[in-house]
C-alpha atoms as a PDB file:
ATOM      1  CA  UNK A   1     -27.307   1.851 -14.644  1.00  0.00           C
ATOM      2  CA  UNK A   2     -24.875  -0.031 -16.459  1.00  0.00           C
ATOM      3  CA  UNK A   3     -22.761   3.330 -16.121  1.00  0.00           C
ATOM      4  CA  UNK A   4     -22.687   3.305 -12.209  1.00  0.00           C
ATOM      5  CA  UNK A   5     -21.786  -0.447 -12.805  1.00  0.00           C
ATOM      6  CA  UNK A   6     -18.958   0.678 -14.583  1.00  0.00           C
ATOM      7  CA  UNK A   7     -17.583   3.325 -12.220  1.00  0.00           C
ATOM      8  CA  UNK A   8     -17.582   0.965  -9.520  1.00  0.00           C
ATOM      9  CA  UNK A   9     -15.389  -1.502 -11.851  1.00  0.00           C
ATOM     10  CA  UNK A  10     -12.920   0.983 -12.427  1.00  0.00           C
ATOM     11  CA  UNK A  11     -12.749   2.474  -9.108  1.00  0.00           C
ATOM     12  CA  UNK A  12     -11.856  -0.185  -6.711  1.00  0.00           C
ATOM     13  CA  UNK A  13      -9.877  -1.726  -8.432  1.00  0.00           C
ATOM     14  CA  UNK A  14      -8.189   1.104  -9.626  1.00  0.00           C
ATOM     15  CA  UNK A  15      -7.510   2.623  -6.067  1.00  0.00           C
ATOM     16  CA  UNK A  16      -6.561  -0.861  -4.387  1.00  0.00           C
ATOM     17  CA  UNK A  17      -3.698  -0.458  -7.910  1.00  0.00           C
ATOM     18  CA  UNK A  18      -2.914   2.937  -7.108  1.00  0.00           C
ATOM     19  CA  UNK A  19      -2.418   2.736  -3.315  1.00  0.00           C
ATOM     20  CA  UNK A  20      -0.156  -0.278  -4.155  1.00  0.00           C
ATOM     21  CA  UNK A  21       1.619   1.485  -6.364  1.00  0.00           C
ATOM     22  CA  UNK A  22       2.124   4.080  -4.116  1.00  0.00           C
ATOM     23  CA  UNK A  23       3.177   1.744  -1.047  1.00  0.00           C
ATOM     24  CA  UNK A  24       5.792   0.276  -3.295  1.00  0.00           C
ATOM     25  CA  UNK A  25       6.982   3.428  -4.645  1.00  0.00           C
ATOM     26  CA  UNK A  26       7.013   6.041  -2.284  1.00  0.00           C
ATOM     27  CA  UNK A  27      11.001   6.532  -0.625  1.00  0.00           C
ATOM     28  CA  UNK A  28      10.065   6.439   2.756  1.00  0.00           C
ATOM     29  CA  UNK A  29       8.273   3.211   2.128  1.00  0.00           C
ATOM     30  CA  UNK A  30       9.394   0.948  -0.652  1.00  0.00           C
ATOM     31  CA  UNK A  31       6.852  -1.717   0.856  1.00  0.00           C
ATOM     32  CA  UNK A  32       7.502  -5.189  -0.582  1.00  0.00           C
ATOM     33  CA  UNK A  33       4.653  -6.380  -2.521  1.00  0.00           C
ATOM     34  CA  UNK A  34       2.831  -8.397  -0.292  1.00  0.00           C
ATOM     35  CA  UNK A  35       2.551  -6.096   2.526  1.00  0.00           C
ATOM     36  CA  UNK A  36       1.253  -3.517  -0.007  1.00  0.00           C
ATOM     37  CA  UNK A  37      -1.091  -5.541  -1.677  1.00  0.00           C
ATOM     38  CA  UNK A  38      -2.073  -6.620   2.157  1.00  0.00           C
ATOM     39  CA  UNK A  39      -2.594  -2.924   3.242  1.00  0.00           C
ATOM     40  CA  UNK A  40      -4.377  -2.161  -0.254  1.00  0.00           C
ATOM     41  CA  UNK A  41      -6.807  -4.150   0.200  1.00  0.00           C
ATOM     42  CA  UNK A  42      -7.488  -3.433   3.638  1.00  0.00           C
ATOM     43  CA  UNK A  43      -7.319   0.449   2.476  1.00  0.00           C
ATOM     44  CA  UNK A  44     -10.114  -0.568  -0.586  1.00  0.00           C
ATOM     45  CA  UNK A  45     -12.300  -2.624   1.963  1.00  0.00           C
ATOM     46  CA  UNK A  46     -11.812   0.402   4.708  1.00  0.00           C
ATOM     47  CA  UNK A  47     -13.031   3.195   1.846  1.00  0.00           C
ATOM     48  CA  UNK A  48     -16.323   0.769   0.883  1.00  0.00           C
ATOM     49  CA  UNK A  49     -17.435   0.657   4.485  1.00  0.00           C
ATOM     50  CA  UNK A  50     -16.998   4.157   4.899  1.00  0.00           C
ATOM     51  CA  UNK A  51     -18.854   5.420   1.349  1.00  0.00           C
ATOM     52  CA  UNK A  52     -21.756   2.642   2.285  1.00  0.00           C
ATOM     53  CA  UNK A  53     -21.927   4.011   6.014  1.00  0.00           C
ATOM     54  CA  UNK A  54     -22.335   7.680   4.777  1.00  0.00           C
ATOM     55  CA  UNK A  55     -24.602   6.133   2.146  1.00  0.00           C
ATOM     56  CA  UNK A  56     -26.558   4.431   4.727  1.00  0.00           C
ATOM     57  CA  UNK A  57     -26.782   6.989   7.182  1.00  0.00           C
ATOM     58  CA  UNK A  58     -27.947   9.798   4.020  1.00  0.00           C
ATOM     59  CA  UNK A  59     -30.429   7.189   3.397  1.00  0.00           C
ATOM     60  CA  UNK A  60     -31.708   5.834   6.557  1.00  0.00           C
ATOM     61  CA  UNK A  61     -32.223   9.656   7.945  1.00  0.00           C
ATOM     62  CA  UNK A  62     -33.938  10.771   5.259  1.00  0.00           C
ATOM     63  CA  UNK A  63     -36.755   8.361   5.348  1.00  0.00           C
ATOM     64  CA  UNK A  64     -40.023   9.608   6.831  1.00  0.00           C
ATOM     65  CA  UNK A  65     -42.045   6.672   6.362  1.00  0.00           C
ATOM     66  CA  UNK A  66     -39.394   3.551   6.564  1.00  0.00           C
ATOM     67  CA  UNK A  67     -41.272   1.808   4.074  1.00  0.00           C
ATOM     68  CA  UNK A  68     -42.842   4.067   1.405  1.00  0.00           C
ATOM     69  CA  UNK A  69     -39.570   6.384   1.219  1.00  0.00           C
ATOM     70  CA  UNK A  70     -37.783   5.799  -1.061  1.00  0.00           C
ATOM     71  CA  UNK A  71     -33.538   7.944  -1.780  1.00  0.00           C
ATOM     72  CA  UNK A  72     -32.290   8.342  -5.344  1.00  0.00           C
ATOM     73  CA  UNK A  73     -28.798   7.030  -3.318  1.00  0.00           C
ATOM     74  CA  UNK A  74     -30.370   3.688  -2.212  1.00  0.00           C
ATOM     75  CA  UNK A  75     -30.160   2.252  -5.452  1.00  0.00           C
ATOM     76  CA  UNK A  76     -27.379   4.175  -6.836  1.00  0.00           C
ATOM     77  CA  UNK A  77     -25.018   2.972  -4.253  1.00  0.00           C
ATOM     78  CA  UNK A  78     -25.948  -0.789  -4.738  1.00  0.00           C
ATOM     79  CA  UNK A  79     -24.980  -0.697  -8.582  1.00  0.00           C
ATOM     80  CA  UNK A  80     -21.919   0.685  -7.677  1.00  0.00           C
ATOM     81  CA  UNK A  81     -20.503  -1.632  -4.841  1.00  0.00           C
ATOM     82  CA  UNK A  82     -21.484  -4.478  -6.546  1.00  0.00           C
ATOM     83  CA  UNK A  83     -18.301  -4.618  -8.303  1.00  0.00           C
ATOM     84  CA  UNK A  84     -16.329  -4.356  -5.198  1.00  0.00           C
ATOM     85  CA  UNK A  85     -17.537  -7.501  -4.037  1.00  0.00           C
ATOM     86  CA  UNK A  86     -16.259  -9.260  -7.151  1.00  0.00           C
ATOM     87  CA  UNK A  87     -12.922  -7.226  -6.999  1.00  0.00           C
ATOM     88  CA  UNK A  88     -12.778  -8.257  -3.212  1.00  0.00           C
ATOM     89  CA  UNK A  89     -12.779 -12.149  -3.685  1.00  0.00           C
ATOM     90  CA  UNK A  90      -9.556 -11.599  -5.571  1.00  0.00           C
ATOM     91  CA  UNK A  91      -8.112  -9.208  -3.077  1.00  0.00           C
ATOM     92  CA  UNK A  92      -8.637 -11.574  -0.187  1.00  0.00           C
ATOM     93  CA  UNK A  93      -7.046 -14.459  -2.872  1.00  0.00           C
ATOM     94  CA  UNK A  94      -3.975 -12.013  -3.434  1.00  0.00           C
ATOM     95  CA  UNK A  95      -3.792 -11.791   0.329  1.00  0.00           C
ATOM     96  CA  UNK A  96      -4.038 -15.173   1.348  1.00  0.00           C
ATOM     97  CA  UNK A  97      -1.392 -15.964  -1.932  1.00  0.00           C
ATOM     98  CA  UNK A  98       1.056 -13.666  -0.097  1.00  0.00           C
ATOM     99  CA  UNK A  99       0.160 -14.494   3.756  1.00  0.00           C
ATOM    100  CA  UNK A 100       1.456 -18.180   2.689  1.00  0.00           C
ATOM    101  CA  UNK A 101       4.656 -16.930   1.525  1.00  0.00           C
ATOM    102  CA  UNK A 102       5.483 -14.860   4.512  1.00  0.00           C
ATOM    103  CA  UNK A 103       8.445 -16.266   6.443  1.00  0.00           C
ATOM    104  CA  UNK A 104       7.843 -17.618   9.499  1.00  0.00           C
ATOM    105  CA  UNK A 105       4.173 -17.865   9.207  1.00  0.00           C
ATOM    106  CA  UNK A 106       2.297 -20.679  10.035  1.00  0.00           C
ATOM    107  CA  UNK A 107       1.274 -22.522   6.791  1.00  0.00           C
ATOM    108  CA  UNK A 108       4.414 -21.181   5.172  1.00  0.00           C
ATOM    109  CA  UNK A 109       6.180 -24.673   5.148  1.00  0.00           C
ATOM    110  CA  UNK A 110       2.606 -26.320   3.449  1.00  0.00           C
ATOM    111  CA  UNK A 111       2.156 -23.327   0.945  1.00  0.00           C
ATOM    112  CA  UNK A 112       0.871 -24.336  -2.328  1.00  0.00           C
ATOM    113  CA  UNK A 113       3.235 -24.208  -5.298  1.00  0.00           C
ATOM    114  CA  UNK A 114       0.728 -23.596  -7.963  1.00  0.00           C
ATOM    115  CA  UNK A 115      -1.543 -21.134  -8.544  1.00  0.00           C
ATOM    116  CA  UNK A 116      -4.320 -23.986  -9.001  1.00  0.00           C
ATOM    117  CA  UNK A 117      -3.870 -25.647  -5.375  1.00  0.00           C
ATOM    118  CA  UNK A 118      -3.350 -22.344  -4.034  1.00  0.00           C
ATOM    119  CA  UNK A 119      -7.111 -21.033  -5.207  1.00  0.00           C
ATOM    120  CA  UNK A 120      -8.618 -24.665  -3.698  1.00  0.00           C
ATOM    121  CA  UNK A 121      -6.893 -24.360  -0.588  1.00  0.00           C
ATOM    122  CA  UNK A 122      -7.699 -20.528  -0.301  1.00  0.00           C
ATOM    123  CA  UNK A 123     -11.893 -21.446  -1.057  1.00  0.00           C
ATOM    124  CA  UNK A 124     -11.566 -24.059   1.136  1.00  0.00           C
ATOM    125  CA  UNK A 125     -10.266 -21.848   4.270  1.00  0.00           C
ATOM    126  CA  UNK A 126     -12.182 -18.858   3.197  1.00  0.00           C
ATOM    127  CA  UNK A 127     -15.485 -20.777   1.755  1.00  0.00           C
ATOM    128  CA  UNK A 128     -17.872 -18.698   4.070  1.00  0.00           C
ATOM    129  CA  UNK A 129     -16.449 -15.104   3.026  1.00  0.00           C
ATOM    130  CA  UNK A 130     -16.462 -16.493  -0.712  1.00  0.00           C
ATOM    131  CA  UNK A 131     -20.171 -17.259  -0.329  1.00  0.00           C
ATOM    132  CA  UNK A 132     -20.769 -14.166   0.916  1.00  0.00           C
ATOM    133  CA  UNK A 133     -19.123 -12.151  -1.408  1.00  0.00           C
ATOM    134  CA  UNK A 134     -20.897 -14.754  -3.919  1.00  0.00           C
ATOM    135  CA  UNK A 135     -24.347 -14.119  -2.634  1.00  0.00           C
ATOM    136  CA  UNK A 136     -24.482 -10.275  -2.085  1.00  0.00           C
ATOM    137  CA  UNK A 137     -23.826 -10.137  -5.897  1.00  0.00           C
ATOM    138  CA  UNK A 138     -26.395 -12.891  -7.333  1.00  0.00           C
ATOM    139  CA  UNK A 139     -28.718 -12.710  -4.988  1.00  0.00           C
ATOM    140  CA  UNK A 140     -29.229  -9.689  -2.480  1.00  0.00           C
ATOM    141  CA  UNK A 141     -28.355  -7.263  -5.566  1.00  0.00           C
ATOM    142  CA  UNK A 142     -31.305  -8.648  -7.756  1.00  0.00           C
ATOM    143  CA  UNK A 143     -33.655  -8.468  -4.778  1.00  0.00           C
ATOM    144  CA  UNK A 144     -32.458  -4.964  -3.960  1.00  0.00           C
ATOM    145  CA  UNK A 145     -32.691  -3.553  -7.046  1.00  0.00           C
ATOM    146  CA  UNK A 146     -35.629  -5.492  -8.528  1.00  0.00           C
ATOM    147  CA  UNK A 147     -37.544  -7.225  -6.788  1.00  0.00           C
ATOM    148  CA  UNK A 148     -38.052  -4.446  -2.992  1.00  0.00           C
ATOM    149  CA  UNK A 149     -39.517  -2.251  -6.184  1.00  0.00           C
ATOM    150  CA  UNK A 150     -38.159   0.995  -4.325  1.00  0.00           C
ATOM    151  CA  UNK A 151     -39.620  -0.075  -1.100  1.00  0.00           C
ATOM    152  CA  UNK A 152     -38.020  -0.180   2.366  1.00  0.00           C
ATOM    153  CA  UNK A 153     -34.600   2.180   1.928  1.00  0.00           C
ATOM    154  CA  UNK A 154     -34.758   3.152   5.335  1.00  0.00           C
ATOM    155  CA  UNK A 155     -33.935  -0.264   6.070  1.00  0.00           C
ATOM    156  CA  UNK A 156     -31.424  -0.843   2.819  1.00  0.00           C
ATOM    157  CA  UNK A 157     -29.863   2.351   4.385  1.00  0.00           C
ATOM    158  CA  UNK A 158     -29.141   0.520   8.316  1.00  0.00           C
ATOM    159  CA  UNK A 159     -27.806  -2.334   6.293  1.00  0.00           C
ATOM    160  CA  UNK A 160     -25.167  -0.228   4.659  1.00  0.00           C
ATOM    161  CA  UNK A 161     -24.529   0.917   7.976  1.00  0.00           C
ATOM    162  CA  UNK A 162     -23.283  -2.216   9.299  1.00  0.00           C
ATOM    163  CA  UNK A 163     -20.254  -1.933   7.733  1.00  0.00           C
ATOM    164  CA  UNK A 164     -19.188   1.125  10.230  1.00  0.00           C
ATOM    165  CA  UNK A 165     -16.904  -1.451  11.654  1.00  0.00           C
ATOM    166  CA  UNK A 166     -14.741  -2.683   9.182  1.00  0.00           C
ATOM    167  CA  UNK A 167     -12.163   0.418   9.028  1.00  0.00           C
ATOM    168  CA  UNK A 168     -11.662  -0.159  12.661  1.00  0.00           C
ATOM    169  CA  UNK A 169     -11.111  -3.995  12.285  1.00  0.00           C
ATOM    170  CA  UNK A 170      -8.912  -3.569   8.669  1.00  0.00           C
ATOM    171  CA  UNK A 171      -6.663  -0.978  11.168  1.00  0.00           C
ATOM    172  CA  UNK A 172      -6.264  -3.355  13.489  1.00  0.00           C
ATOM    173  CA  UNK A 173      -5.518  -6.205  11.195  1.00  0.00           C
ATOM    174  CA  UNK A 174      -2.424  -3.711   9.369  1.00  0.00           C
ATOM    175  CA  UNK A 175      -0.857  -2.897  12.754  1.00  0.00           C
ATOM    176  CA  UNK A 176      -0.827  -6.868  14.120  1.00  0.00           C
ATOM    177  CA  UNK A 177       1.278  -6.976  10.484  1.00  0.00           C
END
């Protein structure tokens, strides 16, 4: 358990560093370092929704009876996207850091100056995506794990699925920038 935990730990955060790197580095590129730690994270959050779709789908059509069934993946793949959650409230922060600093944006004249009013006025745009990020890790990966007691994958398995969208709406959101 606490091994899958770890994986997840080093993983995402260690590809969102790596394709960032790479942006940054790469001749043809030579991204500054908000538009690759933009695109990073939109690359991280793009390769979670597409591991937890596959997941979801492995799941979800290998359950027989959608409530006895139960897939070794179901819990596997919980333990080890409940790190990117954590890693992705500080990716969005990193984002919104940099969005404020871009010229000719919007809120680039109010832009905090320290890192401390920056955080309060980041939770206080993004409060809702915070709480969710906050909630799928203290409360929907207890019950998951725990408390379902290895009951209902089939439908753990459509909820990974949901997040079939997000590479489509992260592609969109790198071409607008």
């Amino acid at each position: 358990m606490l091994t899958i935990l770890a994986a997840g730990s080093v993983f995402f955060p260690g590809l969102f560093l790596l394709s960032k790197q790479c942006l940054k580095s790469i001749p043809a590129l030579r991204w500054s370092e908000g538009d690759a730690v933009i695109v990073s994270a939109r690359l991280v959050s793009s390769v979670q929704a597409v591991m937890a779709s596959s997941a979801g789908y492995i799941i979800a059509s290998s359950c027989q009876d959608i409530i006895e069934d139960q897939h070794w993946l179901t819990s596997t793949y919980i333990m080890f996207a409940v790190p990117y959650f954590v890693y992705d409230i500080y990716a969005m922060f990193m984002c919104y850091w940099y969005k404020l600093r871009v010229k000719g944006h919007e809120e680039a004249s109010a832009a905090p100056q320290h890192m401390g009013s920056a955080v309060r006025s980041y939770l206080h745009r993004e409060f809702l995506m915070v709480l969710h990020h906050v909630v799928m890790v203290t409360v929907c990966f207890p019950v998951s794990v725990f408390w379902r007691q290895g009951k209902g994958d089939y439908f753990q398995g459509i909820m990974f699925m949901a997040e079939l969208s997000t590479p489509s709406v992260c592609l969109g959101k790198i071409l607008i920038q």
